[in-house]
N, C-alpha and C. Protein backbone atom coordinates (compact mmCIF):
# COMPACT_ATOMS: atom_id res chain seq x y z
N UNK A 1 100.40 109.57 -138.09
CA UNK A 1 100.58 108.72 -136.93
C UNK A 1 100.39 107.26 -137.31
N UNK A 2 99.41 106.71 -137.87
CA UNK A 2 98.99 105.23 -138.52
C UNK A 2 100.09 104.88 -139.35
N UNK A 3 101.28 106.37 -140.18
CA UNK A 3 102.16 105.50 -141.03
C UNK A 3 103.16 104.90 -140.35
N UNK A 4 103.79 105.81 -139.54
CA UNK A 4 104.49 105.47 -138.04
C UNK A 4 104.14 104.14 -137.24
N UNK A 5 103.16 103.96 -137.10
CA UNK A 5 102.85 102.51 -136.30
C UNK A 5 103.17 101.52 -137.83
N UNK A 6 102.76 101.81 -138.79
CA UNK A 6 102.91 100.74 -140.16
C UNK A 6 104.14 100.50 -140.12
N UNK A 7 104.95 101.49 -140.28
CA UNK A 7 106.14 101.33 -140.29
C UNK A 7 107.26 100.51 -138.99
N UNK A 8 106.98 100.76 -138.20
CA UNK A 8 107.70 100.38 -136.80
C UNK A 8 106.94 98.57 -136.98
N UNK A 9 105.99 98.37 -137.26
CA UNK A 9 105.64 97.05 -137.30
C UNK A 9 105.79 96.53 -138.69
N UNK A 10 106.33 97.07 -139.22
CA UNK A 10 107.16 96.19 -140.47
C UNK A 10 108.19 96.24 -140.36
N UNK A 11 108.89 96.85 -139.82
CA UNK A 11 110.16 97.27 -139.90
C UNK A 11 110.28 95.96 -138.35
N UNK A 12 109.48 95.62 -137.17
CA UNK A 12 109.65 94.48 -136.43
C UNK A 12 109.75 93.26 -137.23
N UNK A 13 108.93 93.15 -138.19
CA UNK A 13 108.63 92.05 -138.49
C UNK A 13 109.76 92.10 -139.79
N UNK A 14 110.26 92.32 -140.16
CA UNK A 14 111.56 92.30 -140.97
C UNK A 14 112.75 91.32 -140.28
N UNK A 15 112.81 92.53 -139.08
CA UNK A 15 113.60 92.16 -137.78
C UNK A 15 113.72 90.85 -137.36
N UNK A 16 112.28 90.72 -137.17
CA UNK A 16 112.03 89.02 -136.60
C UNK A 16 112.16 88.04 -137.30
N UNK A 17 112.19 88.45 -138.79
CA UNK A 17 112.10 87.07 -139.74
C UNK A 17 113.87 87.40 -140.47
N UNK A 18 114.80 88.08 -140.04
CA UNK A 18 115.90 88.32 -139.89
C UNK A 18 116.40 87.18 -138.95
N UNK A 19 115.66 87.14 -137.76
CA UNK A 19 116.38 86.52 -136.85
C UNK A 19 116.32 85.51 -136.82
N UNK A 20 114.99 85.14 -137.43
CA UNK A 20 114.85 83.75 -137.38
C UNK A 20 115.53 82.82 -138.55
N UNK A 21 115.79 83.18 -139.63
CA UNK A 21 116.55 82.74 -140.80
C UNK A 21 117.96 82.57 -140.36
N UNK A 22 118.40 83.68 -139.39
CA UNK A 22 119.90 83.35 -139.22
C UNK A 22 119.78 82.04 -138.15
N UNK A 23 119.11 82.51 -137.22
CA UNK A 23 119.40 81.11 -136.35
C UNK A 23 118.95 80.25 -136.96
N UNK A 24 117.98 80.20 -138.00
CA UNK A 24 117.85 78.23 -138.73
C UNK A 24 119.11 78.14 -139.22
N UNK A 25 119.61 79.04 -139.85
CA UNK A 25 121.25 78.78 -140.72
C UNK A 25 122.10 77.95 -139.45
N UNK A 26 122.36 78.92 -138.53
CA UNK A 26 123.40 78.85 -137.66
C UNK A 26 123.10 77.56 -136.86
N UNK A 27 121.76 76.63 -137.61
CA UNK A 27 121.71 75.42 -136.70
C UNK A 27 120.77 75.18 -135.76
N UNK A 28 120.14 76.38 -135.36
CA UNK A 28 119.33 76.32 -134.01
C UNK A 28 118.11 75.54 -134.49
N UNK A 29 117.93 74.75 -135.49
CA UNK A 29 116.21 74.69 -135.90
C UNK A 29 117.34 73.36 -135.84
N UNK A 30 118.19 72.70 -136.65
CA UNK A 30 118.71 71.64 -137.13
C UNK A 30 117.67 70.71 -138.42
N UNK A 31 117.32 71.42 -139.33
CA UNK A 31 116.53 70.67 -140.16
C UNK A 31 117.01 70.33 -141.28
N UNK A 32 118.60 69.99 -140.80
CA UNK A 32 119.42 69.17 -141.90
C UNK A 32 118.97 67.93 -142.29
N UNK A 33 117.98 67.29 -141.33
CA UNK A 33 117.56 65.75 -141.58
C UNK A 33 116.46 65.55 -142.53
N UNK A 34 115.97 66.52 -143.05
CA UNK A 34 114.64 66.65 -144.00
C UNK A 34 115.06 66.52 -145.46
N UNK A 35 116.53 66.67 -145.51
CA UNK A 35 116.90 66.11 -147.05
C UNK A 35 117.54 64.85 -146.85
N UNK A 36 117.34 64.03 -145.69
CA UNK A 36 117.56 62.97 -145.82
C UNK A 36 116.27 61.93 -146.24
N UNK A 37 116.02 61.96 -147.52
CA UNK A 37 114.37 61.28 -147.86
C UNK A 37 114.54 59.70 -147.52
N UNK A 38 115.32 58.64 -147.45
CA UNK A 38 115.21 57.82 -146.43
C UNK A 38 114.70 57.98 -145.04
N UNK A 39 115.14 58.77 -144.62
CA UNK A 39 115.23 58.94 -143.20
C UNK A 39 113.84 59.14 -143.02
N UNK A 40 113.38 60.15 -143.55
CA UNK A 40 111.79 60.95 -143.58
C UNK A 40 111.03 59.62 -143.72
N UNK A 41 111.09 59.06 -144.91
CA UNK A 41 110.16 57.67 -145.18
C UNK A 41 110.07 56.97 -144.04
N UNK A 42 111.46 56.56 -143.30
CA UNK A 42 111.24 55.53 -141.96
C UNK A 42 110.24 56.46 -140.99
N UNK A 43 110.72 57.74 -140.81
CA UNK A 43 109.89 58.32 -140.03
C UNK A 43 108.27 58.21 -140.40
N UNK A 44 108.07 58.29 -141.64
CA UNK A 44 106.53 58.48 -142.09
C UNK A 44 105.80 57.27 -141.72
N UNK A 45 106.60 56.10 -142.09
CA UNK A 45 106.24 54.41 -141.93
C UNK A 45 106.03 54.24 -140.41
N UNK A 46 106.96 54.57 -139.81
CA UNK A 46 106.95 54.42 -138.26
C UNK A 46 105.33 55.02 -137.68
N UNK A 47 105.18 56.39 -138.17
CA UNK A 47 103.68 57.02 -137.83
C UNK A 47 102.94 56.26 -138.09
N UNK A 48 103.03 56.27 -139.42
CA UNK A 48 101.71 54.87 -139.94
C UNK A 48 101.69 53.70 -138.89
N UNK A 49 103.05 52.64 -138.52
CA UNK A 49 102.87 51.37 -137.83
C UNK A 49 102.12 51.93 -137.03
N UNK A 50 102.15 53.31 -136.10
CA UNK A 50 102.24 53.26 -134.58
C UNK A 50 100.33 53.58 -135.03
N UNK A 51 100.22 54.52 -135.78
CA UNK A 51 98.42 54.73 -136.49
C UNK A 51 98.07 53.59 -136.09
N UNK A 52 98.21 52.49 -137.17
CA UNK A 52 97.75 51.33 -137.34
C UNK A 52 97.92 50.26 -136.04
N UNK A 53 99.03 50.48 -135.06
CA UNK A 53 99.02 49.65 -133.82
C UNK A 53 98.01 50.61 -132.54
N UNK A 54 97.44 51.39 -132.97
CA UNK A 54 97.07 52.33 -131.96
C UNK A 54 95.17 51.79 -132.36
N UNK A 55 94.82 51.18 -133.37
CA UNK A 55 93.67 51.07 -133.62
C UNK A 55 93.21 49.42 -133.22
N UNK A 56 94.17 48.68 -133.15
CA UNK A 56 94.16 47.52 -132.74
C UNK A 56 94.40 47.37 -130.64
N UNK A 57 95.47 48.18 -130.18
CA UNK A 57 95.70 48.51 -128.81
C UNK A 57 95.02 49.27 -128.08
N UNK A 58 94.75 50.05 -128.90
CA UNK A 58 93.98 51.78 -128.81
C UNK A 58 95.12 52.78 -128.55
N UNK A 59 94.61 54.11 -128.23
CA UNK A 59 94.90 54.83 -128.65
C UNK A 59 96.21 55.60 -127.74
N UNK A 60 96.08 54.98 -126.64
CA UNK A 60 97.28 55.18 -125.36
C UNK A 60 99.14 54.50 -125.82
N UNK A 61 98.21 53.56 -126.28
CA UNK A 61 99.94 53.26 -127.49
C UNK A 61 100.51 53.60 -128.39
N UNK A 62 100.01 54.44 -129.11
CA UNK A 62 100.12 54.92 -130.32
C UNK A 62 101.67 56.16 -130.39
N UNK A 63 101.59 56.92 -129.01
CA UNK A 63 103.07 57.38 -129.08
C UNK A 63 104.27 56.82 -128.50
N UNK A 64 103.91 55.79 -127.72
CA UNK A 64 105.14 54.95 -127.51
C UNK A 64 105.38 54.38 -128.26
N UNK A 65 104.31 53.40 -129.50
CA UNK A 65 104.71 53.24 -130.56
C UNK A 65 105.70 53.67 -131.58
N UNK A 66 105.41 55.49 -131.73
CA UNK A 66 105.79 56.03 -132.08
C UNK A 66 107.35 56.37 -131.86
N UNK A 67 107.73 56.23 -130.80
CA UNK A 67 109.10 56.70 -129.97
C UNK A 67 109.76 55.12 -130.21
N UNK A 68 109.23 54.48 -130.27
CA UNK A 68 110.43 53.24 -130.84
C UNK A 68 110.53 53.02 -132.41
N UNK A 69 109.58 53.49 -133.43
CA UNK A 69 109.87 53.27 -134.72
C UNK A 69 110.75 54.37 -134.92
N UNK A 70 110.74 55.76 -134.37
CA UNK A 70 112.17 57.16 -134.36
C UNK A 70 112.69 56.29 -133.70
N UNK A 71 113.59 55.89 -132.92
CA UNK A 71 114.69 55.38 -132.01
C UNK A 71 115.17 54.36 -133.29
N UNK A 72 114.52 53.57 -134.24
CA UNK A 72 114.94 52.50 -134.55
C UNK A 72 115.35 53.33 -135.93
N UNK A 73 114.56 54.45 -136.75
CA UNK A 73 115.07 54.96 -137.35
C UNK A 73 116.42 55.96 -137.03
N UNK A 74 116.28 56.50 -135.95
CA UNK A 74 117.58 56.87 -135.98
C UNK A 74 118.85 55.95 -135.60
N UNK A 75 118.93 54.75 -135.27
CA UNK A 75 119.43 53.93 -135.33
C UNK A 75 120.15 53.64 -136.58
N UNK A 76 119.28 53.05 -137.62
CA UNK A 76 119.84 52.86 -138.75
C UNK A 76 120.12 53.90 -139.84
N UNK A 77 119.42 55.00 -139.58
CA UNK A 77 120.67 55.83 -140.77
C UNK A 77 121.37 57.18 -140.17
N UNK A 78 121.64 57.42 -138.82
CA UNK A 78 122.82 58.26 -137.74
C UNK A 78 123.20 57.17 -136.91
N UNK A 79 123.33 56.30 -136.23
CA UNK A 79 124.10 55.16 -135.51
C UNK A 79 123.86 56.07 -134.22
N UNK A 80 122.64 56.22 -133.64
CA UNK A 80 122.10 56.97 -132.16
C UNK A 80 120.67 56.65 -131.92
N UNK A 81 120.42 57.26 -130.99
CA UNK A 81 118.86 57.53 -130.41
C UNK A 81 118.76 58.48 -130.68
């Protein structure tokens, strides 16, 4: 009986990490932008400004900060928000 439950829950979890590989393929994750290592850097820099403007403003600014250094990075290397 215990191999039966082993089995049916590996045999899910096969399943599930089946499904999830196809839909990252097929796009649903979209983490085509992570080999863009420019892109990542503006993003990393942007965290840092908004860190570093969040310790001077405090700490209520720190993700709006955040949402205009992404906006400005995606700006300059996709031409969007």
């Amino acid at each position: 009986m215990k191999t039966t439950h082993t089995s049916l829950f590996i045999a899910a979890g096969i399943l599930a990490g089946s499904l999830f590989v196809s839909s990252a393929q097929a796009g649903g994750l979209g983490l085509d932008w992570l080999s863009n290592k420019p892109y990542v850097e503006c993003l990393k820099q942007a965290r840092m400004l908004a860190d570093v403007s969040s310790i001077m403003k405090g700490p209520v600014y720190r993700e709006a900060s955040y949402e205009r250094g992404r906006h400005q990075c995606n700006q300059r290397y996709y031409g969007h928000e």
